[in-house]
N, C-alpha and C. Protein backbone atom coordinates (compact mmCIF):
# COMPACT_ATOMS: atom_id res chain seq x y z
N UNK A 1 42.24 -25.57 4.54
CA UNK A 1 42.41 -24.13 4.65
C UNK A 1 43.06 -23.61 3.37
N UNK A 2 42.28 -22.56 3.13
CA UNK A 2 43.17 -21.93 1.55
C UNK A 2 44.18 -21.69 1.95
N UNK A 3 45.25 -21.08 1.08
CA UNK A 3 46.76 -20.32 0.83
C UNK A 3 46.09 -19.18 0.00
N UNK A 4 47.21 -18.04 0.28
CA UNK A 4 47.28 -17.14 0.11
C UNK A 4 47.18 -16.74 -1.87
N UNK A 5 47.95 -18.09 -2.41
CA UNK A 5 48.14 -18.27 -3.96
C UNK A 5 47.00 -19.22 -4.65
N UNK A 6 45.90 -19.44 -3.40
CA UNK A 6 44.70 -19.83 -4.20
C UNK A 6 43.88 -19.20 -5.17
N UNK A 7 43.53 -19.63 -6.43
CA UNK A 7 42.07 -18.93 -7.12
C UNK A 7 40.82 -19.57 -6.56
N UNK A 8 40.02 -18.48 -6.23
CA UNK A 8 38.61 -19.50 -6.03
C UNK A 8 37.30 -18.55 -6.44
N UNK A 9 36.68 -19.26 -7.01
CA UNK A 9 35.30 -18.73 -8.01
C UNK A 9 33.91 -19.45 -7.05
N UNK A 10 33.01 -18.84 -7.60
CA UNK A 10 31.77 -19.60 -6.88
C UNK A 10 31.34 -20.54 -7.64
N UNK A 11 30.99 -21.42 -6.66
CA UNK A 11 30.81 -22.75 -7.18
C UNK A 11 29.14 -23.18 -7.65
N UNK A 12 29.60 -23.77 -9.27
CA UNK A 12 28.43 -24.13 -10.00
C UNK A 12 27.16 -23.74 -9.50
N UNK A 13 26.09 -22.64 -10.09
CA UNK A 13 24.99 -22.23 -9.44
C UNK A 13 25.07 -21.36 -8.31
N UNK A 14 25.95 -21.08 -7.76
CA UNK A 14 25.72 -20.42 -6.50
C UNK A 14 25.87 -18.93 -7.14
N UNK A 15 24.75 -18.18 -6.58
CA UNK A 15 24.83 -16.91 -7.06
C UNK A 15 24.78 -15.90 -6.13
N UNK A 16 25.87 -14.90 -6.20
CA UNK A 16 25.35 -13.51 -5.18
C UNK A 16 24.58 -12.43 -5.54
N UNK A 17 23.47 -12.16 -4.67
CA UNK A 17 23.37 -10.91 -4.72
C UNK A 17 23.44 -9.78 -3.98
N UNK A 18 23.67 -8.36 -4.44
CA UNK A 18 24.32 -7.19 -3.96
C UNK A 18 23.14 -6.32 -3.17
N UNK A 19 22.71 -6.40 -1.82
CA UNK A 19 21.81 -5.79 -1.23
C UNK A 19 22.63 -4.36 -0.87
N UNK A 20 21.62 -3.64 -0.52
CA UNK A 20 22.76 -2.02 -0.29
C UNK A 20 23.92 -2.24 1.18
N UNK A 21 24.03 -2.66 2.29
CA UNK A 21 25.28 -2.80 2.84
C UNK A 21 25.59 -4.49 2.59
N UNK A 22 24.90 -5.36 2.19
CA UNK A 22 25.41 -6.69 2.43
C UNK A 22 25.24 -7.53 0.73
N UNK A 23 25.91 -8.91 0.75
CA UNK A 23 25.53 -10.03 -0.45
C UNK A 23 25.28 -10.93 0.19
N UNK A 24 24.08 -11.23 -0.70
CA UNK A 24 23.01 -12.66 -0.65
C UNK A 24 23.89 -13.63 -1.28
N UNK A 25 24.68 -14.72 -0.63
CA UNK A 25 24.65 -15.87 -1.67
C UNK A 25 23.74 -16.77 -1.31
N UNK A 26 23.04 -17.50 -2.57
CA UNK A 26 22.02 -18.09 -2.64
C UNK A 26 23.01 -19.44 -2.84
N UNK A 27 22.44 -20.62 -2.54
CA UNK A 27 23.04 -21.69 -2.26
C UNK A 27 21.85 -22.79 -2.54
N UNK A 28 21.18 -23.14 -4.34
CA UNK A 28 19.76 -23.56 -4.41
C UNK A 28 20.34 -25.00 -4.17
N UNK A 29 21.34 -25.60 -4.33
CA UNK A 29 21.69 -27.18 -3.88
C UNK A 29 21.06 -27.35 -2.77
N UNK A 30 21.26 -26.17 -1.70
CA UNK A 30 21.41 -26.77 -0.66
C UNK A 30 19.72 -26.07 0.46
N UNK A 31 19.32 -25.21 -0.58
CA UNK A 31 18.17 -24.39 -0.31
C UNK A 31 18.41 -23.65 1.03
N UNK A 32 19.65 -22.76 0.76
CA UNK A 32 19.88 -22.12 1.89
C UNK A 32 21.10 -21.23 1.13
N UNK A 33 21.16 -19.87 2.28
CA UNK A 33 21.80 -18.45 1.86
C UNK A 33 22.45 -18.12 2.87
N UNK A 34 23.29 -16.85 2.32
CA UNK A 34 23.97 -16.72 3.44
C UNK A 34 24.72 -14.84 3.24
N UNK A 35 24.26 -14.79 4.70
CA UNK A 35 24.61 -13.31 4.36
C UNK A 35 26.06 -12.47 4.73
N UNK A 36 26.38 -11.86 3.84
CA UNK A 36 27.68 -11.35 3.91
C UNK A 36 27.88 -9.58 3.73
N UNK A 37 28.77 -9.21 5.07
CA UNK A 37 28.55 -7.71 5.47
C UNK A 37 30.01 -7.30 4.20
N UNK A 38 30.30 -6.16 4.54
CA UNK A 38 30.34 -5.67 3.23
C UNK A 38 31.80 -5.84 3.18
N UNK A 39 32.47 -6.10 3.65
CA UNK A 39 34.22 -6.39 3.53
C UNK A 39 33.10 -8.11 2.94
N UNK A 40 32.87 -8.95 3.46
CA UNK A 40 32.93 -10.18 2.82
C UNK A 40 32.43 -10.00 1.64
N UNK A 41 31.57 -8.92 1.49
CA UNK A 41 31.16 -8.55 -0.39
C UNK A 41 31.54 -8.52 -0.98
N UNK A 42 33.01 -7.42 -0.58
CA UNK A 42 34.05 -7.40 -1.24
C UNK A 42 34.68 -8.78 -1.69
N UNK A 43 35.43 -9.39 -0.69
CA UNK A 43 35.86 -10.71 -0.81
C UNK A 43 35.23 -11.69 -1.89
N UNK A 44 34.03 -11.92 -1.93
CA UNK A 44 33.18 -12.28 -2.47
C UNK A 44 32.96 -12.12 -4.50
N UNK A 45 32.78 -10.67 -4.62
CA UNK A 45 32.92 -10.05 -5.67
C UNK A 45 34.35 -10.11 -6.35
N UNK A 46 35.46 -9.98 -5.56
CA UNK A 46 36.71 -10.34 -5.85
C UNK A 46 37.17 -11.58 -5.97
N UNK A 47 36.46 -12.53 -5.66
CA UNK A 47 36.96 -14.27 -5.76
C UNK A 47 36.04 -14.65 -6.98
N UNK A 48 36.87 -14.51 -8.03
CA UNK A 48 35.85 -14.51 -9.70
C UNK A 48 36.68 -15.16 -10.95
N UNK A 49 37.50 -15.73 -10.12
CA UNK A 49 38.53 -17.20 -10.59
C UNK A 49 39.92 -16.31 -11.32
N UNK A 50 39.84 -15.22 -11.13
CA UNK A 50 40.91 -14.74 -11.71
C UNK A 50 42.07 -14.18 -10.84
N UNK A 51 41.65 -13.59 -9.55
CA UNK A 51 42.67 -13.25 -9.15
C UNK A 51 43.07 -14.32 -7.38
N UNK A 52 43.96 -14.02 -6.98
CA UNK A 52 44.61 -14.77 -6.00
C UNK A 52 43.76 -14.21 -4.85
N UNK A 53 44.10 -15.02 -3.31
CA UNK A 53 43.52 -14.60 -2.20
C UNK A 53 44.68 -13.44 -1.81
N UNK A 54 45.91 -13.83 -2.10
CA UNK A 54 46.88 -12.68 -1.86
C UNK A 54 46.70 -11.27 -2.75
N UNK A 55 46.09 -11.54 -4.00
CA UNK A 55 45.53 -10.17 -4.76
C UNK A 55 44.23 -9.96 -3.87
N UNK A 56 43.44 -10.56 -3.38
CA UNK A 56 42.19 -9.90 -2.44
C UNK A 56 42.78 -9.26 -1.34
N UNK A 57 43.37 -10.08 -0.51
CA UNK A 57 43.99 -9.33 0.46
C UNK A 57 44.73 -7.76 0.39
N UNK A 58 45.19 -7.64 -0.60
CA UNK A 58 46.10 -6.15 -1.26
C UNK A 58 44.93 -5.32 -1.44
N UNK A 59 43.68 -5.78 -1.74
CA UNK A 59 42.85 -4.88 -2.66
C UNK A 59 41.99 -4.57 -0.42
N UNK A 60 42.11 -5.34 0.03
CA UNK A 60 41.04 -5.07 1.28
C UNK A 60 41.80 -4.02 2.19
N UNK A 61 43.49 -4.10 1.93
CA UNK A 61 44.57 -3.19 2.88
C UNK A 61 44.17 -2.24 1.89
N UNK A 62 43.96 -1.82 0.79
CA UNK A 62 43.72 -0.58 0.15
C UNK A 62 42.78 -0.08 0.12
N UNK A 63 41.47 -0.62 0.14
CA UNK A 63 40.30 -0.45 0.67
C UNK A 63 39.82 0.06 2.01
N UNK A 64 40.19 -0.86 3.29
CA UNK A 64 39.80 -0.34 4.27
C UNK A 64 41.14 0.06 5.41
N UNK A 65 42.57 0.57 4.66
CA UNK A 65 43.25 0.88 4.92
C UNK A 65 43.92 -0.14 6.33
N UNK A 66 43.51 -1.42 6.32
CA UNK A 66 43.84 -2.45 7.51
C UNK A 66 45.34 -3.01 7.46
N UNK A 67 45.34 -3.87 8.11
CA UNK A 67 47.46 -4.09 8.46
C UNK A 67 47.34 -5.24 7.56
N UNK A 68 48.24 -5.44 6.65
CA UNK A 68 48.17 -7.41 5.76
C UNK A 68 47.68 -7.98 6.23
N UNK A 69 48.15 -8.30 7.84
CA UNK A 69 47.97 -9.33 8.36
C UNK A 69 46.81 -9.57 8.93
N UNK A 70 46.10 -8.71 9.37
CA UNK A 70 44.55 -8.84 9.50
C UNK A 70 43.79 -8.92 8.35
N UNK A 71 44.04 -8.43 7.62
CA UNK A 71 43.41 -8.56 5.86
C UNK A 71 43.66 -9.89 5.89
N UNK A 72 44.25 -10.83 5.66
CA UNK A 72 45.22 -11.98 5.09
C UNK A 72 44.40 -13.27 5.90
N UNK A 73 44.06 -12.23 7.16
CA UNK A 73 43.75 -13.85 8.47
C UNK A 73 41.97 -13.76 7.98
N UNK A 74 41.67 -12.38 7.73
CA UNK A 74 40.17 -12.06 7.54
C UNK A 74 40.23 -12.86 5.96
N UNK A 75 40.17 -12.91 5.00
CA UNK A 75 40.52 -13.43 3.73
C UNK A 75 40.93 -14.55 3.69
N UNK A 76 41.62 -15.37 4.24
CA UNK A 76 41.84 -17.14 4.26
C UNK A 76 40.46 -17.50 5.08
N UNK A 77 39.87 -16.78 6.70
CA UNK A 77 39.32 -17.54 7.32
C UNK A 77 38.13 -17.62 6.88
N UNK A 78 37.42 -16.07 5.73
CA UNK A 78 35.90 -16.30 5.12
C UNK A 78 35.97 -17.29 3.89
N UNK A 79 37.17 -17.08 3.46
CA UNK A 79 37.46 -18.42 2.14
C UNK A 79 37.25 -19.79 2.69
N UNK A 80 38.32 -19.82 3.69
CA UNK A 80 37.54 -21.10 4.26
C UNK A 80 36.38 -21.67 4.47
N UNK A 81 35.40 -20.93 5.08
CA UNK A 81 33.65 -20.86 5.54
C UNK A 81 33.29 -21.38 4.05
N UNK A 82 33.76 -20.57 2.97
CA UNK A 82 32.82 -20.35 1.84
C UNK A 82 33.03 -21.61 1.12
N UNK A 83 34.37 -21.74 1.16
CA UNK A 83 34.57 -23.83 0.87
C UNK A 83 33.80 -24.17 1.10
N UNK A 84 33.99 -24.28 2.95
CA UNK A 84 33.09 -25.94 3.71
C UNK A 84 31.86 -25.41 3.60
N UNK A 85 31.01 -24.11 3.05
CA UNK A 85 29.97 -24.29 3.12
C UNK A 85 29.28 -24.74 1.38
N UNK A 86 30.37 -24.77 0.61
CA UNK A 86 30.26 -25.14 -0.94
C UNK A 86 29.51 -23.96 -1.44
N UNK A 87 30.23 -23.11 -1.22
CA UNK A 87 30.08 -21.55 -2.03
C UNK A 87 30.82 -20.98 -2.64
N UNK A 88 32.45 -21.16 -2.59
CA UNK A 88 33.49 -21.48 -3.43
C UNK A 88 33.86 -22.97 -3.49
N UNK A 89 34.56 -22.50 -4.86
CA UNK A 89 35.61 -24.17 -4.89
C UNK A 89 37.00 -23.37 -5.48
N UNK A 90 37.74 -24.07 -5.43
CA UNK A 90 38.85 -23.69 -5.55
C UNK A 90 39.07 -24.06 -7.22
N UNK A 91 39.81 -22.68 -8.32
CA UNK A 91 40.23 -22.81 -9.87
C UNK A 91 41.06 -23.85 -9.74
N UNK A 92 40.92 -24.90 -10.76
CA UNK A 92 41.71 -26.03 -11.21
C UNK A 92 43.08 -25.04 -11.77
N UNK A 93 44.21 -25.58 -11.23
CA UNK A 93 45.65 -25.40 -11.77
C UNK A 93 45.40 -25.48 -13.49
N UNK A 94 46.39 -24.29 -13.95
CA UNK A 94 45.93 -24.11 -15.59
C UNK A 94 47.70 -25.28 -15.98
């Protein structure tokens, strides 16, 4: 399970794309996709190895005006998915 002080980028090849309410990530390792409604777009677009899951979370309470803590549980639990499904990986410690 991520932490809140994780970076995580998409992993080697995996590419999204931006349909008008949802993102396609394409997943050619594994010849399979996966679709994501538009808070996970967000999420998604925002996990780009630079900022934290705790900077996503801030940006989703400002966005869709939600409580941390539902931001925070929504944001660790699609990070998670996007791991075990090898669509993120987690930034190597600098």
């Amino acid at each position: 399970m991520p932490s809140v002080g994780d970076v995580l980028q998409p992993a080697p090849g995996v590419v999204g794309r931006q349909t008008k309410d949802e993102m396609v990530v394409v997943l050619p390792e594994q010849a399979r996709f996966l679709v994501l409604n538009e808070t996970g777009a967000q999420i998604w677009q925002l996990a780009d190895g630079r900022r934290t899951l705790g900077d996503i979370t801030q940006s989703l309470v400002q966005t869709w005006q939600i409580e941390q803590a539902q931001a925070e549980g929504d944001v660790l639990r699609l990070a998670g998915q996007l791991m075990e499904r090898g669509a993120l990986v987690k930034q190597p410690a600098a």
